[in-house]
N, C-alpha and C. Protein backbone atom coordinates (compact mmCIF):
# COMPACT_ATOMS: atom_id res chain seq x y z
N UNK A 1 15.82 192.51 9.87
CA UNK A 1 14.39 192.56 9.69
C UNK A 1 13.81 193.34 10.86
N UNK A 2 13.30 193.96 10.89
CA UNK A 2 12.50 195.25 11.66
C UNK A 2 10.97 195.57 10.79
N UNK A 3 9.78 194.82 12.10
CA UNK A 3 8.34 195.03 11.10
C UNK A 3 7.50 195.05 12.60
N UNK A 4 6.31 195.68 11.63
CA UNK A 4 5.46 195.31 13.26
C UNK A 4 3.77 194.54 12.15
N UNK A 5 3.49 194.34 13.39
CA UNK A 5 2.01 193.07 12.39
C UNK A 5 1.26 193.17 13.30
N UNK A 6 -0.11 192.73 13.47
CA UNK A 6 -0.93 192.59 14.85
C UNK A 6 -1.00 191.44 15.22
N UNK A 7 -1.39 190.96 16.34
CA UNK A 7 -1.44 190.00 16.96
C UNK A 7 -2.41 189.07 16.74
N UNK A 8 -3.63 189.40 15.90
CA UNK A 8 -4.59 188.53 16.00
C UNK A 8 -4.01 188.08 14.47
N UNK A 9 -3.33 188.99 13.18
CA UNK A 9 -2.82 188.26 12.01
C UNK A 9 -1.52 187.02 12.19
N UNK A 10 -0.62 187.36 13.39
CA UNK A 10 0.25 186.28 13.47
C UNK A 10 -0.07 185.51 13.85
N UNK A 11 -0.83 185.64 15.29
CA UNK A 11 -1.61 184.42 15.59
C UNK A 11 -2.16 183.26 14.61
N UNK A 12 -2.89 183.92 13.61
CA UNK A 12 -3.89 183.38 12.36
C UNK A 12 -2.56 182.26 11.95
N UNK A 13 -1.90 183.16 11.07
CA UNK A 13 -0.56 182.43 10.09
C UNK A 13 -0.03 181.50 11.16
N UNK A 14 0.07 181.98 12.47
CA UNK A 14 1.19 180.66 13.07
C UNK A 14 0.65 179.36 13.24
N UNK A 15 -0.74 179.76 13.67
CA UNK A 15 -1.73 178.28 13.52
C UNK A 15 -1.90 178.07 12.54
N UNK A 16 -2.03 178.75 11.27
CA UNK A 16 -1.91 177.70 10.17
C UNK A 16 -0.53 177.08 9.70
N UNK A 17 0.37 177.91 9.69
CA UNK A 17 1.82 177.30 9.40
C UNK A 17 2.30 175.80 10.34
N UNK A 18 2.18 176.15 11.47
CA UNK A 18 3.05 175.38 12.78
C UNK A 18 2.55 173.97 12.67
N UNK A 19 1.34 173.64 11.90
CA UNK A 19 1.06 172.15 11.95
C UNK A 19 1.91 171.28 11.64
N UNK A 20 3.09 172.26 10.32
CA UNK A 20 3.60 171.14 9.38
C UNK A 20 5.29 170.91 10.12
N UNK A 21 5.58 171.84 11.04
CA UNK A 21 6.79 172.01 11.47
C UNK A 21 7.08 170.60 12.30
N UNK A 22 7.83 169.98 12.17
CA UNK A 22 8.25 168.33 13.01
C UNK A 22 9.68 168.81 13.95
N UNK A 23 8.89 168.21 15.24
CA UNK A 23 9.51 168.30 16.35
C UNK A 23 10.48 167.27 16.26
N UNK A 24 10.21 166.39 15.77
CA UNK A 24 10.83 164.88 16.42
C UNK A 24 11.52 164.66 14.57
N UNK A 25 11.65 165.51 14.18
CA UNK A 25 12.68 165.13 12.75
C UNK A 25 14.42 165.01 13.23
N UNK A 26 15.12 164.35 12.50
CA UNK A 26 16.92 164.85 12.21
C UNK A 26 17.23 165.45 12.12
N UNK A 27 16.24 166.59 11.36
CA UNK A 27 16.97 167.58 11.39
C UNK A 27 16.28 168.68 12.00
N UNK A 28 17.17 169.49 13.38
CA UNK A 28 16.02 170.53 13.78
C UNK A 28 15.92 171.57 13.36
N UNK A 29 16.78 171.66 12.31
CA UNK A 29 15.70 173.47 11.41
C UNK A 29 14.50 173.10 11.01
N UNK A 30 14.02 171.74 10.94
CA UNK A 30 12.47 171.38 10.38
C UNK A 30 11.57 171.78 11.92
N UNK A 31 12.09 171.91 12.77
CA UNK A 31 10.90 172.35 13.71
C UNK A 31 11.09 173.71 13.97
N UNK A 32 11.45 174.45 12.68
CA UNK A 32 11.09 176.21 12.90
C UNK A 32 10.68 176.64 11.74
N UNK A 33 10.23 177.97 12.02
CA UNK A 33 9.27 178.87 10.82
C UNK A 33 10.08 179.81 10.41
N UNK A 34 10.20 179.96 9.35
CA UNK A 34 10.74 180.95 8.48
C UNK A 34 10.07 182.34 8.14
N UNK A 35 10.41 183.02 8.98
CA UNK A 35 10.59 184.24 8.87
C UNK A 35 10.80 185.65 7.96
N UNK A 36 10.06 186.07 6.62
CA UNK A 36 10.96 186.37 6.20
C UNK A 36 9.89 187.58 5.39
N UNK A 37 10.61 188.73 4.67
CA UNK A 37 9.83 189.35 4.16
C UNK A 37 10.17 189.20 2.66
N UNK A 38 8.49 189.26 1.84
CA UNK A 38 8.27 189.36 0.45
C UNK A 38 6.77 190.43 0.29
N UNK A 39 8.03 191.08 -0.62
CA UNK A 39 6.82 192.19 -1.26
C UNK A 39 6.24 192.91 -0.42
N UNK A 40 6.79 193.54 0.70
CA UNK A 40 6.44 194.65 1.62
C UNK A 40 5.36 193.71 2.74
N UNK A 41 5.29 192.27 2.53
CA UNK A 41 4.61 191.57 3.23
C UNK A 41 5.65 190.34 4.38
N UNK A 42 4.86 190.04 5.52
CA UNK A 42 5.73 189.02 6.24
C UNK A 42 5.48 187.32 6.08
N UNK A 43 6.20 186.47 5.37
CA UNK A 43 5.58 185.26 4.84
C UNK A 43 6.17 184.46 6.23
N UNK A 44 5.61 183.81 6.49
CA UNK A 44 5.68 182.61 7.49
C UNK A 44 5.56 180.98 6.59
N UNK A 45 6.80 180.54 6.79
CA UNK A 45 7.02 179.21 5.79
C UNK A 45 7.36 178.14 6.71
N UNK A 46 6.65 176.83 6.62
CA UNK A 46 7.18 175.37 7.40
C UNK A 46 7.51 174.61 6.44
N UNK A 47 7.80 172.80 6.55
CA UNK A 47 8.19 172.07 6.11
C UNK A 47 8.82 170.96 6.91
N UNK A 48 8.21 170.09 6.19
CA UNK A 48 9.02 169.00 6.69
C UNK A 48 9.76 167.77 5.96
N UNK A 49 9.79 168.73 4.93
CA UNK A 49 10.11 167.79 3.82
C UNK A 49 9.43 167.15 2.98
N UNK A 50 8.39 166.87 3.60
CA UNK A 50 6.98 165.77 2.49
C UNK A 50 5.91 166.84 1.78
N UNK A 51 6.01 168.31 3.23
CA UNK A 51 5.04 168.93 2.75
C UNK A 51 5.61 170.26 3.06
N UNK A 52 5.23 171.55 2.50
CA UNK A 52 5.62 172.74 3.06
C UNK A 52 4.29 173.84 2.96
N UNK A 53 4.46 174.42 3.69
CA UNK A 53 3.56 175.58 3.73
C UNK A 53 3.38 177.05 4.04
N UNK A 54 3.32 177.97 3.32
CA UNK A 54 3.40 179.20 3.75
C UNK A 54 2.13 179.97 4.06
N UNK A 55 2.49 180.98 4.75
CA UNK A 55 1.19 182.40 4.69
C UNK A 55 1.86 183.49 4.77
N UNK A 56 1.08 184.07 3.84
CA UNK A 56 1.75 185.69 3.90
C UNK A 56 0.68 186.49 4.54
N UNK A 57 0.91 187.92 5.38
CA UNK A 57 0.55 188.51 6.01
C UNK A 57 0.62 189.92 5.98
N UNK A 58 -0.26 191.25 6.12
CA UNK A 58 0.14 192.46 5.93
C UNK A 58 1.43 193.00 6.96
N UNK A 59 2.15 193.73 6.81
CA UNK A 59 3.03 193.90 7.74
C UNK A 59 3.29 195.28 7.54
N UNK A 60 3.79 196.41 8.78
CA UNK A 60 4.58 197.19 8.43
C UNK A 60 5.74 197.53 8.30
N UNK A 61 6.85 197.20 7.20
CA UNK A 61 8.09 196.80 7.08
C UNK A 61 9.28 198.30 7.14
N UNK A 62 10.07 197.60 8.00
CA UNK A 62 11.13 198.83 7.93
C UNK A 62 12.40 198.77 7.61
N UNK A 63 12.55 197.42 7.45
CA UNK A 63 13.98 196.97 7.67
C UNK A 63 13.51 195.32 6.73
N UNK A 64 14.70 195.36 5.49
CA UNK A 64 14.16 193.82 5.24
C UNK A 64 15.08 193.02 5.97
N UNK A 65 14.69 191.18 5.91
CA UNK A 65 15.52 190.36 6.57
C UNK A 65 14.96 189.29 6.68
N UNK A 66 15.59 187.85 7.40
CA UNK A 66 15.41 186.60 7.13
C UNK A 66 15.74 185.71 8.41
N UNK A 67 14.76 185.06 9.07
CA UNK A 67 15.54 184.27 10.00
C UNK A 67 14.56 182.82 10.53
N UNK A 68 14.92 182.31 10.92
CA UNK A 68 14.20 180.79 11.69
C UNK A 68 14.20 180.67 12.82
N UNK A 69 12.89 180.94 13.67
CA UNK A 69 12.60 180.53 15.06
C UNK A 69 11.95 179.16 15.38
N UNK A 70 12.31 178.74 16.12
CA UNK A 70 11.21 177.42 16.60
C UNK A 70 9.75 178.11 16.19
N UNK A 71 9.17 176.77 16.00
CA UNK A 71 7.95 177.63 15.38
C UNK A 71 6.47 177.12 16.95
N UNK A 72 6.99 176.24 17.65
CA UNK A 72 5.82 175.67 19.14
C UNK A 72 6.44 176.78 19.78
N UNK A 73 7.63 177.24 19.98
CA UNK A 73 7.90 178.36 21.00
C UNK A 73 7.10 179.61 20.79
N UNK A 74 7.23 179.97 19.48
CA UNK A 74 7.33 181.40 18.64
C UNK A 74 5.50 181.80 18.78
N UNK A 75 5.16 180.61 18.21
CA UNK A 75 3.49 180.19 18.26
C UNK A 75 3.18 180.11 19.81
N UNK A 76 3.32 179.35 20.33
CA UNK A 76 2.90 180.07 22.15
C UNK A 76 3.27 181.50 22.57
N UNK A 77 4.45 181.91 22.27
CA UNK A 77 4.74 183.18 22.57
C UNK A 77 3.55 184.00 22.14
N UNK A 78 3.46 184.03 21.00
CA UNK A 78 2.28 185.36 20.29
C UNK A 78 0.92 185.10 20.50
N UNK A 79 0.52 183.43 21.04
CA UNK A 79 -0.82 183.44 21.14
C UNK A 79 -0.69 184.24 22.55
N UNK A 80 0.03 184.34 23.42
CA UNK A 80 -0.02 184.81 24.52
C UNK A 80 -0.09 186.14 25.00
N UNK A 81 0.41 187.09 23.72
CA UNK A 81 0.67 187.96 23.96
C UNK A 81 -1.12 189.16 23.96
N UNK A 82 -0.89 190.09 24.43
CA UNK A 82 -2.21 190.84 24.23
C UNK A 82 -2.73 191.37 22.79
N UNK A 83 -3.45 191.17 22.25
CA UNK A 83 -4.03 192.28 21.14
C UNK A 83 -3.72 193.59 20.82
N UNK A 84 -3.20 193.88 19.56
CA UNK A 84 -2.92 194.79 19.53
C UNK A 84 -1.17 194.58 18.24
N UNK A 85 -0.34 195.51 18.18
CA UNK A 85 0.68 195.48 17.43
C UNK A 85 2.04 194.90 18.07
N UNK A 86 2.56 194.09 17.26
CA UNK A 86 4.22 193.33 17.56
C UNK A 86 4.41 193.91 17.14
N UNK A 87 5.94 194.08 17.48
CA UNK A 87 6.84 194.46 16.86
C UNK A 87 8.31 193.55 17.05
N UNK A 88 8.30 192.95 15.67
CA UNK A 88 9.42 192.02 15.34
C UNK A 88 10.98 192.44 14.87
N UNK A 89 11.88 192.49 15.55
CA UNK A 89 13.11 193.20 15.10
C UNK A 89 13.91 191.47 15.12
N UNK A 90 15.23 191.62 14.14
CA UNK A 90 16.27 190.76 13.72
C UNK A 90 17.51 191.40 14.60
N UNK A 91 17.92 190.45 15.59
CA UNK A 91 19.61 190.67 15.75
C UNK A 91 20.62 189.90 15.84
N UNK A 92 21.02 189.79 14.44
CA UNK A 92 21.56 188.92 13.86
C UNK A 92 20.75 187.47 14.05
N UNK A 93 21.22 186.55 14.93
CA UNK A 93 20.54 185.12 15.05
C UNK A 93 19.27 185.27 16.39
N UNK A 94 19.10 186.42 16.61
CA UNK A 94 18.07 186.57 17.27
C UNK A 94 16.72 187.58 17.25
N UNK A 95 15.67 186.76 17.48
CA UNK A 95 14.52 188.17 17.19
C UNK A 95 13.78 188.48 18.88
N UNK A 96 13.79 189.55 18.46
CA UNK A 96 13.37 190.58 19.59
C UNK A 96 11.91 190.63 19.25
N UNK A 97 10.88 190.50 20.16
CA UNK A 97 10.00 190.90 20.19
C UNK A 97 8.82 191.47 21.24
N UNK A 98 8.41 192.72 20.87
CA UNK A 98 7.82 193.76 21.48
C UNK A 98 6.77 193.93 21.27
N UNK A 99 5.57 194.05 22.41
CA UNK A 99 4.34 194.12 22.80
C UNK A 99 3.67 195.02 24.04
N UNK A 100 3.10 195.95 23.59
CA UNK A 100 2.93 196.84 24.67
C UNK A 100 3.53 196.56 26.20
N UNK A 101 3.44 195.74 27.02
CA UNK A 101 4.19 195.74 28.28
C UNK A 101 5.31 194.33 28.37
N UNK A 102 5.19 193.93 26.98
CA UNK A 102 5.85 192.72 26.79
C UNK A 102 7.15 192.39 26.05
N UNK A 103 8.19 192.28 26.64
CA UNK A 103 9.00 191.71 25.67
C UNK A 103 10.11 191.05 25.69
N UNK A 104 10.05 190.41 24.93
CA UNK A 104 11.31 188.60 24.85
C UNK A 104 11.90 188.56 23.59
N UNK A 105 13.00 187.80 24.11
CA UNK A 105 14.13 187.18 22.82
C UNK A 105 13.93 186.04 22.88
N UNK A 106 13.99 185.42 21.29
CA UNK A 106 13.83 184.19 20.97
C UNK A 106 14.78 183.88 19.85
N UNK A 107 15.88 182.92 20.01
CA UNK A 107 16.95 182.49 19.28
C UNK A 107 16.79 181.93 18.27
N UNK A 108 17.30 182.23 17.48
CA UNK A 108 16.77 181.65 15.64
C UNK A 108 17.97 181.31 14.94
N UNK A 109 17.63 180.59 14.41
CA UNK A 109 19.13 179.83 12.98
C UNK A 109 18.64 180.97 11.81
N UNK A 110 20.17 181.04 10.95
CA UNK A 110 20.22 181.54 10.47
C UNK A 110 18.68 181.05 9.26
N UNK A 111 18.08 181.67 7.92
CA UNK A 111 17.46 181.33 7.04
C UNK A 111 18.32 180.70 5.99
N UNK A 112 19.15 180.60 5.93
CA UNK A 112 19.85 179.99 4.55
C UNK A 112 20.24 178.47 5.36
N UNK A 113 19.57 178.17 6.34
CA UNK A 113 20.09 176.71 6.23
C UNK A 113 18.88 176.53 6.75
N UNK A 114 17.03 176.87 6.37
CA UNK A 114 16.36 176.87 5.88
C UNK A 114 16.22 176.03 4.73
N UNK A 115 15.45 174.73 4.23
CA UNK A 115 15.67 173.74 3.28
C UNK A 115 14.62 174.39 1.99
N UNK A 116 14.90 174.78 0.60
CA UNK A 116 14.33 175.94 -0.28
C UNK A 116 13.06 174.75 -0.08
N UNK A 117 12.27 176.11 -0.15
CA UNK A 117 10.72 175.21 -0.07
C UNK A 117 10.40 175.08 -1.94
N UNK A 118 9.46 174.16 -2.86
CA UNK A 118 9.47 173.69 -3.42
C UNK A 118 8.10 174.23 -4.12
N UNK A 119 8.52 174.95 -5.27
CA UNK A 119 7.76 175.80 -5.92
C UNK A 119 6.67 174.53 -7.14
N UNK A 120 5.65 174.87 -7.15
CA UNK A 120 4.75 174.21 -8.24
C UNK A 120 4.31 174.96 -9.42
N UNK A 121 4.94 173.90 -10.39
CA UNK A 121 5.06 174.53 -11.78
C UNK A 121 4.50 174.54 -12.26
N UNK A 122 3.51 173.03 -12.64
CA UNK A 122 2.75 172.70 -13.67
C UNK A 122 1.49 171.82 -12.90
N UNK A 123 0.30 171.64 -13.64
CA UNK A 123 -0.35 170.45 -12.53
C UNK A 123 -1.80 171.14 -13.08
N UNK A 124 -2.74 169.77 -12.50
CA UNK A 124 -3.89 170.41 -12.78
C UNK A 124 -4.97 170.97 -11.21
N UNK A 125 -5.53 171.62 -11.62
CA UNK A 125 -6.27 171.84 -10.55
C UNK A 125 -8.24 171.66 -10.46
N UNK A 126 -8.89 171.40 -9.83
CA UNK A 126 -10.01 171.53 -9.81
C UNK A 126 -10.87 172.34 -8.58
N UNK A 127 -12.07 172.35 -8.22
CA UNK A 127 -12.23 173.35 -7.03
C UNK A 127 -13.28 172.19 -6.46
N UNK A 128 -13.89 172.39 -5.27
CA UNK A 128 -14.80 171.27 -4.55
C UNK A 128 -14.89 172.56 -3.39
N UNK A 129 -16.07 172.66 -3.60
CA UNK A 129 -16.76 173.50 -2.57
C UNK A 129 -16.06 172.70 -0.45
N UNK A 130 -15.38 173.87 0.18
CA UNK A 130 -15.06 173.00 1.47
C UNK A 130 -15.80 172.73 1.98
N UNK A 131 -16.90 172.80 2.91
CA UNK A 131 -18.19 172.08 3.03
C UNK A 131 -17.97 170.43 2.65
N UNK A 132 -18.04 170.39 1.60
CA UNK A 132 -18.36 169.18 0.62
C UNK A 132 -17.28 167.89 0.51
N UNK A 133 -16.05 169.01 0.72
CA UNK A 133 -14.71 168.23 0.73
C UNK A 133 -14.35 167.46 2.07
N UNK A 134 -15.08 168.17 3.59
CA UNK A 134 -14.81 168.03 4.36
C UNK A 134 -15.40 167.20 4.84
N UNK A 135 -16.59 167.12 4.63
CA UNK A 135 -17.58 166.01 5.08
C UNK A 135 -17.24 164.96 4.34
N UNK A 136 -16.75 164.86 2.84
CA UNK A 136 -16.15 163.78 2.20
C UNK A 136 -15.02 163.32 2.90
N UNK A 137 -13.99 163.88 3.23
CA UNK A 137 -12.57 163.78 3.74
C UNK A 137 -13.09 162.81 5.42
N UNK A 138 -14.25 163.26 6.26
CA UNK A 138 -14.81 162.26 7.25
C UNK A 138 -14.97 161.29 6.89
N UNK A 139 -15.97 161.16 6.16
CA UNK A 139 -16.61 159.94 5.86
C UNK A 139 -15.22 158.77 5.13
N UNK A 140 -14.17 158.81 5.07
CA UNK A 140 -12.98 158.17 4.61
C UNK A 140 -11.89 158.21 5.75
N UNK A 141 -11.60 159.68 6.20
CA UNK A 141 -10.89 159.27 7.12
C UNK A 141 -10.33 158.45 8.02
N UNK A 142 -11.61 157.28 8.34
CA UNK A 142 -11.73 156.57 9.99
C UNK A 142 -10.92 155.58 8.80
N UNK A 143 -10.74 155.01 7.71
CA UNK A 143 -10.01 153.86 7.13
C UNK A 143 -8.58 153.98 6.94
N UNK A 144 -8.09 155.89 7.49
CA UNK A 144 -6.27 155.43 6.69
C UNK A 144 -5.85 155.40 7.93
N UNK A 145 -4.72 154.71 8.08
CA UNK A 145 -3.96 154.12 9.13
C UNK A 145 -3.08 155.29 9.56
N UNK A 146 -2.96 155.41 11.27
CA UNK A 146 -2.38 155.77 11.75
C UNK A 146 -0.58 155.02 11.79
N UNK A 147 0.07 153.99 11.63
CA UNK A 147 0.98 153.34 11.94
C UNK A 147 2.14 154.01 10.82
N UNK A 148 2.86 154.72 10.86
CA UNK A 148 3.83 155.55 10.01
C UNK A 148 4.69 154.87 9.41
N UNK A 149 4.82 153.10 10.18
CA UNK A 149 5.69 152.43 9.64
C UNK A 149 5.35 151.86 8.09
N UNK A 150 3.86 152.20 7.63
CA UNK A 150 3.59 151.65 6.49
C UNK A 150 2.98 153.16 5.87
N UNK A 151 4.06 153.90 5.48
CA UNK A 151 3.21 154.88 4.95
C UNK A 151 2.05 155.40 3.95
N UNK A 152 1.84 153.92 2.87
CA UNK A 152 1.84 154.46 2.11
C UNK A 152 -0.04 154.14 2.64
N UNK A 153 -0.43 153.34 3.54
CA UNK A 153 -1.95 153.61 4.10
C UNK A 153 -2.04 154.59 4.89
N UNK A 154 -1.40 155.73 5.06
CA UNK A 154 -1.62 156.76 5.98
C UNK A 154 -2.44 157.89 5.00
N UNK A 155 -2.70 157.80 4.11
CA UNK A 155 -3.25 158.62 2.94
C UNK A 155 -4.40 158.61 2.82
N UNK A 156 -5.37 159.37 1.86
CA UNK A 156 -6.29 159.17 1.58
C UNK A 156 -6.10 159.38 -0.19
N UNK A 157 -6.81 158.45 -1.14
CA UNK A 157 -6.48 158.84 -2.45
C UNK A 157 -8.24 159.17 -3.16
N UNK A 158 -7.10 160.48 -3.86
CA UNK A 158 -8.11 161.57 -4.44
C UNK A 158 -7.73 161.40 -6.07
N UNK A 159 -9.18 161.26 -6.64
CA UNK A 159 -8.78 161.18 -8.12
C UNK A 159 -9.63 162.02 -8.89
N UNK A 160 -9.12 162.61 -9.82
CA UNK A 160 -9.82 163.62 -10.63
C UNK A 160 -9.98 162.84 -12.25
N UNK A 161 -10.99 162.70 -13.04
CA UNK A 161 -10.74 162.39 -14.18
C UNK A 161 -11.78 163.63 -14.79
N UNK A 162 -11.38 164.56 -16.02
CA UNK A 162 -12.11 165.16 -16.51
C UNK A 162 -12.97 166.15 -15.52
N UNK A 163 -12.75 166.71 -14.85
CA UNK A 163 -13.09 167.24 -13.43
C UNK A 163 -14.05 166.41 -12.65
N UNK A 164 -14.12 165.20 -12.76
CA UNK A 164 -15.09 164.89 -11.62
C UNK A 164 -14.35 163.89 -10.94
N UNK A 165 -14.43 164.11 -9.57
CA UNK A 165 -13.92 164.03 -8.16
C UNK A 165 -14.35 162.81 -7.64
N UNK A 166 -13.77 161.68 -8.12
CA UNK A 166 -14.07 160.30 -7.44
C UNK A 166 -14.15 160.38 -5.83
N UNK A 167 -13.63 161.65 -5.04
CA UNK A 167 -13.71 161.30 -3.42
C UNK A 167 -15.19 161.58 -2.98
N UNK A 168 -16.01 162.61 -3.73
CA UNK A 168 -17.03 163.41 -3.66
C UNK A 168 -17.75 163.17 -4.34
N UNK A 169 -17.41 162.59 -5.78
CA UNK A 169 -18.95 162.44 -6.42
C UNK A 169 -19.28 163.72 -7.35
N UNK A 170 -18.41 164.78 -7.73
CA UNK A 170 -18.58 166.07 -7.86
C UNK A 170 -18.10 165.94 -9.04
């Protein structure tokens, strides 16, 4: 894999990706980001098993390829770096990366022992203005339990009948 991207788009994707990545799992390919190119674009994928998440990003691709970095390392690295264009190269289990006066290696597992993230087939969907969702999602929040040992109050439950949105009122 050989691409370059800017710094303020990886930045974007790594803070949204890196939330879902678990440090403290069994298994530690769950605390890295997947790396990888689709469709002349660079997708950034987490997971932790309960949940997964990707972003795709414009990239300029030269070379395709696939790999897994820690994703708290990878994500400090690039917020750090200056504005302006990366440039991300693959060698073999390691990526190189280059920034105008900057540049470091960061050790990565291979992508195929990467856990396949989990495609959605069927399902319904509705829309709720964010604004609306968010201030709803407060006003409930302060009741689900922090204690992981009982998971199933760590939630918040959302119900749709006929599109209207028992959390919201919508």
């Amino acid at each position: 894999m050989k691409l370059k991207v800017t710094q303020e788009n990886l930045t974007k994707a790594l803070n949204y990706v890196a939330r879902v990545a678990n440090t403290r799992s069994t298994l530690p390919i769950l605390a890295n980001v997947l790396l990888s190119i689709e469709e002349n674009r660079l997708k950034l994928a987490t997971t932790n098993l309960d949940i997964a998440i990707s972003s795709t990003i414009g990239a300029q691709v030269q070379e395709e390829g696939s790999i897994t970095v820690p994703a708290r390392l990878f994500q400090e690295l690039v917020a750090g770096l200056p504005s302006g264009v990366i440039e991300l190269e693959q060698d073999e289990q390691r990526l190189k990366i280059t920034a105008e006066q900057y540049k470091s290696v960061i050790n990565g597992v291979s992508a195929e022992e990467f856990p396949v993230m989990p495609a959605i087939e069927k399902g319904s969907t509705w829309t709720v203005p964010a604004p609306l969702l968010k201030q709803t999602l407060h006003q409930v929040l302060f009741a689900a339990s922090n204690d992981e040992s009982r998971p199933v109050l760590t939630g918040v439950y959302v119900r749709s009948v006929e599109g209207f949105c028992f959390c919201c009122n919508r």
